[in-house]
PDB file of N, CA and C in Angstrom:
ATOM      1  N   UNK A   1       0.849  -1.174   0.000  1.00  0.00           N
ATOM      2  CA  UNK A   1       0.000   0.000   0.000  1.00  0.00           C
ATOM      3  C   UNK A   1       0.902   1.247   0.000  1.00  0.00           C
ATOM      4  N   UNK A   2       1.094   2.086  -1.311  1.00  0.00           N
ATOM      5  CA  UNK A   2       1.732   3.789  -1.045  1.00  0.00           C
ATOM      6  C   UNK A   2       1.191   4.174  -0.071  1.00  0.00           C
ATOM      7  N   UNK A   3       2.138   5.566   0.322  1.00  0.00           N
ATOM      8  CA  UNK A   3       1.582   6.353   1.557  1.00  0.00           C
ATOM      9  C   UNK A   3       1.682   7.699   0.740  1.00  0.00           C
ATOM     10  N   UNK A   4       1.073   8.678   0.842  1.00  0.00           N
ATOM     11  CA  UNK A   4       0.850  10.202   0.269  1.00  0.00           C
ATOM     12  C   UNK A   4       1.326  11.135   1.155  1.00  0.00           C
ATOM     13  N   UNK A   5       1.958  11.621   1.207  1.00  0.00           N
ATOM     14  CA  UNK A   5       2.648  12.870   2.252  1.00  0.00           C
ATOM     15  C   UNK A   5       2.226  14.198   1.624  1.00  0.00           C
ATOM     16  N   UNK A   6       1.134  15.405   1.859  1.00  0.00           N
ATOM     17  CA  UNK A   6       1.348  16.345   0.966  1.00  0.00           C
ATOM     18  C   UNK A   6       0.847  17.506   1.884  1.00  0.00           C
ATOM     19  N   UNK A   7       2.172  18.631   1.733  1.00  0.00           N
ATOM     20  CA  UNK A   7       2.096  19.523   2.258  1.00  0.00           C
ATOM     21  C   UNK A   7       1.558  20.885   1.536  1.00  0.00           C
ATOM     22  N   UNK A   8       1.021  21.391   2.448  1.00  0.00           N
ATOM     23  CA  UNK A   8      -0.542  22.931   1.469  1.00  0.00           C
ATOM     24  C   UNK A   8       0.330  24.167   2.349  1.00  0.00           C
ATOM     25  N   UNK A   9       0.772  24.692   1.039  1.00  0.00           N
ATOM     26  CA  UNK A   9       1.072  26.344   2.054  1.00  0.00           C
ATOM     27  C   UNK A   9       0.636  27.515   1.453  1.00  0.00           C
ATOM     28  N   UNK A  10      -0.440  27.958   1.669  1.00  0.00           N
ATOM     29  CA  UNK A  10      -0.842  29.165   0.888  1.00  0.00           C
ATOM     30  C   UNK A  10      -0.160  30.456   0.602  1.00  0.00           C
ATOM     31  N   UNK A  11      -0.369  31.273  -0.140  1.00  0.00           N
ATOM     32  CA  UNK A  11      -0.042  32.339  -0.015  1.00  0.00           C
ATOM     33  C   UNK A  11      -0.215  33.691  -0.866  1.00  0.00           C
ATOM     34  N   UNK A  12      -0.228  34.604   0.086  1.00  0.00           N
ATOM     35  CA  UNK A  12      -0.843  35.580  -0.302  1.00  0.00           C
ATOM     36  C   UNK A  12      -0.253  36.592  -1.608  1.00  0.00           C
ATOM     37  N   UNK A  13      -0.802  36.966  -3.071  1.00  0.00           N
ATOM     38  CA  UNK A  13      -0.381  37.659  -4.148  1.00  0.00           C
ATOM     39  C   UNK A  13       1.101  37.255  -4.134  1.00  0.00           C
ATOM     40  N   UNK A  14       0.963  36.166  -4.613  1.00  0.00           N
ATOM     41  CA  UNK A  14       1.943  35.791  -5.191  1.00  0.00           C
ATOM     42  C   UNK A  14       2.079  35.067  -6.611  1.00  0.00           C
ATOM     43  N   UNK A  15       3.268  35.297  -7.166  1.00  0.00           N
ATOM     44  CA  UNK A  15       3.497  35.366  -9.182  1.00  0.00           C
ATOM     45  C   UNK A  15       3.545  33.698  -9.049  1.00  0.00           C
ATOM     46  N   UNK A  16       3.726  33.728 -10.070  1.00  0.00           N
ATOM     47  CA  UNK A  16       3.838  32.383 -10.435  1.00  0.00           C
ATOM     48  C   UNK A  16       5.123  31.368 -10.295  1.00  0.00           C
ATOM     49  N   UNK A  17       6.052  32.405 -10.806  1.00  0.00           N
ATOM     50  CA  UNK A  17       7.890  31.737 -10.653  1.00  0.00           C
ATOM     51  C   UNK A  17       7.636  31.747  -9.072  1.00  0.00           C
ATOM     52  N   UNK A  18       6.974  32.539  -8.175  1.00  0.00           N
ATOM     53  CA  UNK A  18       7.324  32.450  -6.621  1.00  0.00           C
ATOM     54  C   UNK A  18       6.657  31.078  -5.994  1.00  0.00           C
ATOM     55  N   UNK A  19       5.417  31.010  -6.417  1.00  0.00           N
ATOM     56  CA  UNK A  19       4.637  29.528  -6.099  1.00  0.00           C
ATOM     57  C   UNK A  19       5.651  28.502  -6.373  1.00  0.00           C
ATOM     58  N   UNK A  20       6.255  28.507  -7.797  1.00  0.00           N
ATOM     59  CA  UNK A  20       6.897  27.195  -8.260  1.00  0.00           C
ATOM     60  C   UNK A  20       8.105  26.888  -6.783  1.00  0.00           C
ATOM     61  N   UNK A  21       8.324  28.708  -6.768  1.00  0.00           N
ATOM     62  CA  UNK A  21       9.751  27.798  -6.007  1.00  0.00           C
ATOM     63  C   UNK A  21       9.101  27.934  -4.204  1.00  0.00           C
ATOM     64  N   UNK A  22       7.986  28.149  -3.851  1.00  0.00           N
ATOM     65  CA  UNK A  22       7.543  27.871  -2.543  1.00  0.00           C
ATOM     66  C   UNK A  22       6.996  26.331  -2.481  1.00  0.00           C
ATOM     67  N   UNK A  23       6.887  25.612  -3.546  1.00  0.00           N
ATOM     68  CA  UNK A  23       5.940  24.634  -3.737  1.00  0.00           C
ATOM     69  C   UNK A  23       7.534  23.988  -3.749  1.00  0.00           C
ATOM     70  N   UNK A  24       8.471  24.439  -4.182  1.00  0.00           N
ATOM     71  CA  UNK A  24       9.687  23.087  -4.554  1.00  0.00           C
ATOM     72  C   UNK A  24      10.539  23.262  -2.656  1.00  0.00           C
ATOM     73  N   UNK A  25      10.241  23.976  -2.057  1.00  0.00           N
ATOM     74  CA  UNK A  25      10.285  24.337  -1.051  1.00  0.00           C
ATOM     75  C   UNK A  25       9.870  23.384  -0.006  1.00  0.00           C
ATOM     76  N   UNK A  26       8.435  23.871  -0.562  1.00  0.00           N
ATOM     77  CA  UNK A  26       7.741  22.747   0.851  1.00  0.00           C
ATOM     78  C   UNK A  26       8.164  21.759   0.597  1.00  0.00           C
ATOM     79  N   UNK A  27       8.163  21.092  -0.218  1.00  0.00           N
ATOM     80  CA  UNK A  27       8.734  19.607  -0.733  1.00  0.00           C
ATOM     81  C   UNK A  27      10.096  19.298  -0.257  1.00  0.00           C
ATOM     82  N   UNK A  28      11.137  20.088   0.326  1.00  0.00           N
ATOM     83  CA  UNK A  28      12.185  20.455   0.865  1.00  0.00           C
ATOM     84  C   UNK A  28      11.343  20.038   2.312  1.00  0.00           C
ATOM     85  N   UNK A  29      10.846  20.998   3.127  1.00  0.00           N
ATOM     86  CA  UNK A  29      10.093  20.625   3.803  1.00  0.00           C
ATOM     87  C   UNK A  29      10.208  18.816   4.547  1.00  0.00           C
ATOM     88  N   UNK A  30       9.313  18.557   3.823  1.00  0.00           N
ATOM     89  CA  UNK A  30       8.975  17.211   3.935  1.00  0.00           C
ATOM     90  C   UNK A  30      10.372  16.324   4.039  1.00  0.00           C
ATOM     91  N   UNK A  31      10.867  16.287   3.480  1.00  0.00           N
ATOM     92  CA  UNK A  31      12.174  15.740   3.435  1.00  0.00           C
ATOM     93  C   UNK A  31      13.194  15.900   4.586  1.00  0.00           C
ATOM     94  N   UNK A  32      13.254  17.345   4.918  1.00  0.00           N
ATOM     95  CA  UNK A  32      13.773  17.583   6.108  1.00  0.00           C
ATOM     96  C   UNK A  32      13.791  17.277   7.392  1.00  0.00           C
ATOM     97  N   UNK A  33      12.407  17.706   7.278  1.00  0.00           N
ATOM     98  CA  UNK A  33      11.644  17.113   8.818  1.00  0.00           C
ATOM     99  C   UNK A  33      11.588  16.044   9.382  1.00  0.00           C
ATOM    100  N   UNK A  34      11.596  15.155   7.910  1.00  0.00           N
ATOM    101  CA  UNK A  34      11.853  13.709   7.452  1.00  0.00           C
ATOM    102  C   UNK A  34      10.325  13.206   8.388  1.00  0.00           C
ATOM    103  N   UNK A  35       9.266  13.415   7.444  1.00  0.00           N
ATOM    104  CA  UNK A  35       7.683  12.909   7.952  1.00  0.00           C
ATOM    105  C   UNK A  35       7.485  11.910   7.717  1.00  0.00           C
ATOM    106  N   UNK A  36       8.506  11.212   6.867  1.00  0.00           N
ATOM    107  CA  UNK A  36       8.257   9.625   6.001  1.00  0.00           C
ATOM    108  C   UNK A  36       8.709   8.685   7.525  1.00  0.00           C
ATOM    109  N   UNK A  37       9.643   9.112   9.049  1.00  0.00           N
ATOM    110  CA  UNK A  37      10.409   8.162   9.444  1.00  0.00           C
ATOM    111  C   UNK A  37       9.312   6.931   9.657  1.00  0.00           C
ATOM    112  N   UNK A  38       8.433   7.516  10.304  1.00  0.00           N
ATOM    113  CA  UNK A  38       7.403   6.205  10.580  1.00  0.00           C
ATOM    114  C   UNK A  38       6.999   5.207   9.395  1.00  0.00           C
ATOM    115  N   UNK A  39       6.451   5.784   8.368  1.00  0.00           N
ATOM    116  CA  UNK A  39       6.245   5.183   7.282  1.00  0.00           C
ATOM    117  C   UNK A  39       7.383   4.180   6.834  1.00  0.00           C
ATOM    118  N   UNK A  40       8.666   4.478   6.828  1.00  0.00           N
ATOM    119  CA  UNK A  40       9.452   3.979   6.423  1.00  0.00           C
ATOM    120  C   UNK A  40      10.392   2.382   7.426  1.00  0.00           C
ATOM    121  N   UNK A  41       9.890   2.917   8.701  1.00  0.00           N
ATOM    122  CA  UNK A  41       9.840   2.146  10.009  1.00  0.00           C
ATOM    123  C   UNK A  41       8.878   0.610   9.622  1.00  0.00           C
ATOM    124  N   UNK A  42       7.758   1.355   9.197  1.00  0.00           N
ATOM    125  CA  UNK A  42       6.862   0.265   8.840  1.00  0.00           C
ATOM    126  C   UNK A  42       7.009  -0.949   7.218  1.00  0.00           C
ATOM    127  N   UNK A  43       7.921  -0.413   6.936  1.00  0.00           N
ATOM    128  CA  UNK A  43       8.424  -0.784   5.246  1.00  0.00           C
ATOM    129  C   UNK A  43       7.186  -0.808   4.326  1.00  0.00           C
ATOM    130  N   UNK A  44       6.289   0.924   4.157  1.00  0.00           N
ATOM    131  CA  UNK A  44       5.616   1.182   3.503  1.00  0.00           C
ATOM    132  C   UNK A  44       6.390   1.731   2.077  1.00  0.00           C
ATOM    133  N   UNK A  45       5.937   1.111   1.081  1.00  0.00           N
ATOM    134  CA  UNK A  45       6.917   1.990   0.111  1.00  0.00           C
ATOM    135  C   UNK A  45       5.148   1.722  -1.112  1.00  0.00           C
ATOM    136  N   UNK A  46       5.311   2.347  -2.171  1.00  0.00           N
ATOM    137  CA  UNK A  46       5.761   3.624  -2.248  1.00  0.00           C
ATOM    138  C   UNK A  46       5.708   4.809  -1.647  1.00  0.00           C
ATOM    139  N   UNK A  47       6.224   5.588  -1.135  1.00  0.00           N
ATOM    140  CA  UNK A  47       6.120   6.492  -0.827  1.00  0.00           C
ATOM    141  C   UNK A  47       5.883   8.394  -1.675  1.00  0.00           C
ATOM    142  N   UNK A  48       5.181   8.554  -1.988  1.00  0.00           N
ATOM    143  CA  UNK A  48       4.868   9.901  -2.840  1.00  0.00           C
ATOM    144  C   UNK A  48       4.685  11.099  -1.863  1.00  0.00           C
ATOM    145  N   UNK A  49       5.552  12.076  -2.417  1.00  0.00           N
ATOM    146  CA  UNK A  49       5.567  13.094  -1.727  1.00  0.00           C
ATOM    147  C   UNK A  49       5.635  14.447  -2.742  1.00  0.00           C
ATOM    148  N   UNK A  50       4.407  15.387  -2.206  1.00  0.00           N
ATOM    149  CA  UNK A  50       3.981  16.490  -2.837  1.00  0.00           C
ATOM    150  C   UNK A  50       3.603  18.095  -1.913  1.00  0.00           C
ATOM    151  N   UNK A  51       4.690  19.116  -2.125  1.00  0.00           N
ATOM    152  CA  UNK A  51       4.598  20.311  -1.730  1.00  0.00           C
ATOM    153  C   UNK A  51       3.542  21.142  -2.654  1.00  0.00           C
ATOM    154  N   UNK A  52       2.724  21.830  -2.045  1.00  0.00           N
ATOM    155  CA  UNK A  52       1.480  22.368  -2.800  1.00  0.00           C
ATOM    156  C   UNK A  52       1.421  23.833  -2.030  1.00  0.00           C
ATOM    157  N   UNK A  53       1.439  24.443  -3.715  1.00  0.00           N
ATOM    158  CA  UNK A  53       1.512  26.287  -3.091  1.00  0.00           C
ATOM    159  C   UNK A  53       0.108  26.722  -3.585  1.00  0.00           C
ATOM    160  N   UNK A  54      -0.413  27.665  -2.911  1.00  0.00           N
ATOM    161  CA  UNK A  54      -1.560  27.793  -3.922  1.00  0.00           C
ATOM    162  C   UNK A  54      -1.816  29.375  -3.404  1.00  0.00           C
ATOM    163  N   UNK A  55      -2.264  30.456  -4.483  1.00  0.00           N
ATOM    164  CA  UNK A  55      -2.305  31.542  -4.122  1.00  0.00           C
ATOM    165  C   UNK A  55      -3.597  32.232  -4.956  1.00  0.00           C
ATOM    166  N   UNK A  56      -4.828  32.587  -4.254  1.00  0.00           N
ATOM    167  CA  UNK A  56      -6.122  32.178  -4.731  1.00  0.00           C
ATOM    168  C   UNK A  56      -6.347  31.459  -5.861  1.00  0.00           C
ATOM    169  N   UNK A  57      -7.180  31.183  -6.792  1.00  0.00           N
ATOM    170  CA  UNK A  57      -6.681  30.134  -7.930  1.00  0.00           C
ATOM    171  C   UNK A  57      -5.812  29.430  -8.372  1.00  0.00           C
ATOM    172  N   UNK A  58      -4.576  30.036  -8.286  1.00  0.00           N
ATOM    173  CA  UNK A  58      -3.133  29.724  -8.859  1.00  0.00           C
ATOM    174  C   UNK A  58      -2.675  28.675  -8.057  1.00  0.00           C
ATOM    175  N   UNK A  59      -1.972  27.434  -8.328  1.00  0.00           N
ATOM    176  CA  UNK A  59      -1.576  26.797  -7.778  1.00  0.00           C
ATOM    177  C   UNK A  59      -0.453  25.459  -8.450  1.00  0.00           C
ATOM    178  N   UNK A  60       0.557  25.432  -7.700  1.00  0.00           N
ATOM    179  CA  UNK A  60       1.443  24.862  -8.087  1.00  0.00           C
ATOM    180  C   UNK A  60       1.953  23.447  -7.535  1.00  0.00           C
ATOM    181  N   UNK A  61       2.460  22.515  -7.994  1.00  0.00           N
ATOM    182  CA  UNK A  61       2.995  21.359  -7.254  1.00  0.00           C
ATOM    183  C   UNK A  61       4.370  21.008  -7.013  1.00  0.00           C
ATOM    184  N   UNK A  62       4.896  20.646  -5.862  1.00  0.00           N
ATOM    185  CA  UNK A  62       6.128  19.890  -6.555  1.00  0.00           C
ATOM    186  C   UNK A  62       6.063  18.418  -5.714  1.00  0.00           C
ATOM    187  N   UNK A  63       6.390  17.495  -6.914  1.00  0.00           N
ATOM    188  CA  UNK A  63       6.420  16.284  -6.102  1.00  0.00           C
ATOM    189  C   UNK A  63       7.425  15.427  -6.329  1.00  0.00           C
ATOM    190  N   UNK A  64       7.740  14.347  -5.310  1.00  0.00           N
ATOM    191  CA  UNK A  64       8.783  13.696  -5.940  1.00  0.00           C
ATOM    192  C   UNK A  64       8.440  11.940  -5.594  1.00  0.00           C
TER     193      UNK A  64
END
């Protein structure tokens, strides 16, 4: 069974090149914090992981 890790960070009037790189960010994020340890404890794989920027409509992903 994959596990989905996905982090939402909004934000306010912001362009588009700025979402991409807040969204490749959070995804940094995740990695860091390292949110997978449990998951990975448990030998869940796949594991998918997705930073999500979104700035009213606009919204960007990064996943890996």
């Amino acid at each position: 069974m994959p596990d989905i890790q996905i982090v939402l960070k909004p934000a306010k009037d912001t362009s588009a090149g700025q979402l991409r790189r807040l969204a490749q960010e959070t995804l940094t994020q995740i990695e860091e914090k390292q949110y997978d340890t449990v998951i990975k404890s448990r030998n869940i794989s796949p594991v998918f992981k997705c930073g999500v920027t979104f700035s009213g409509k606009n919204v960007e992903i990064a996943k890996k």
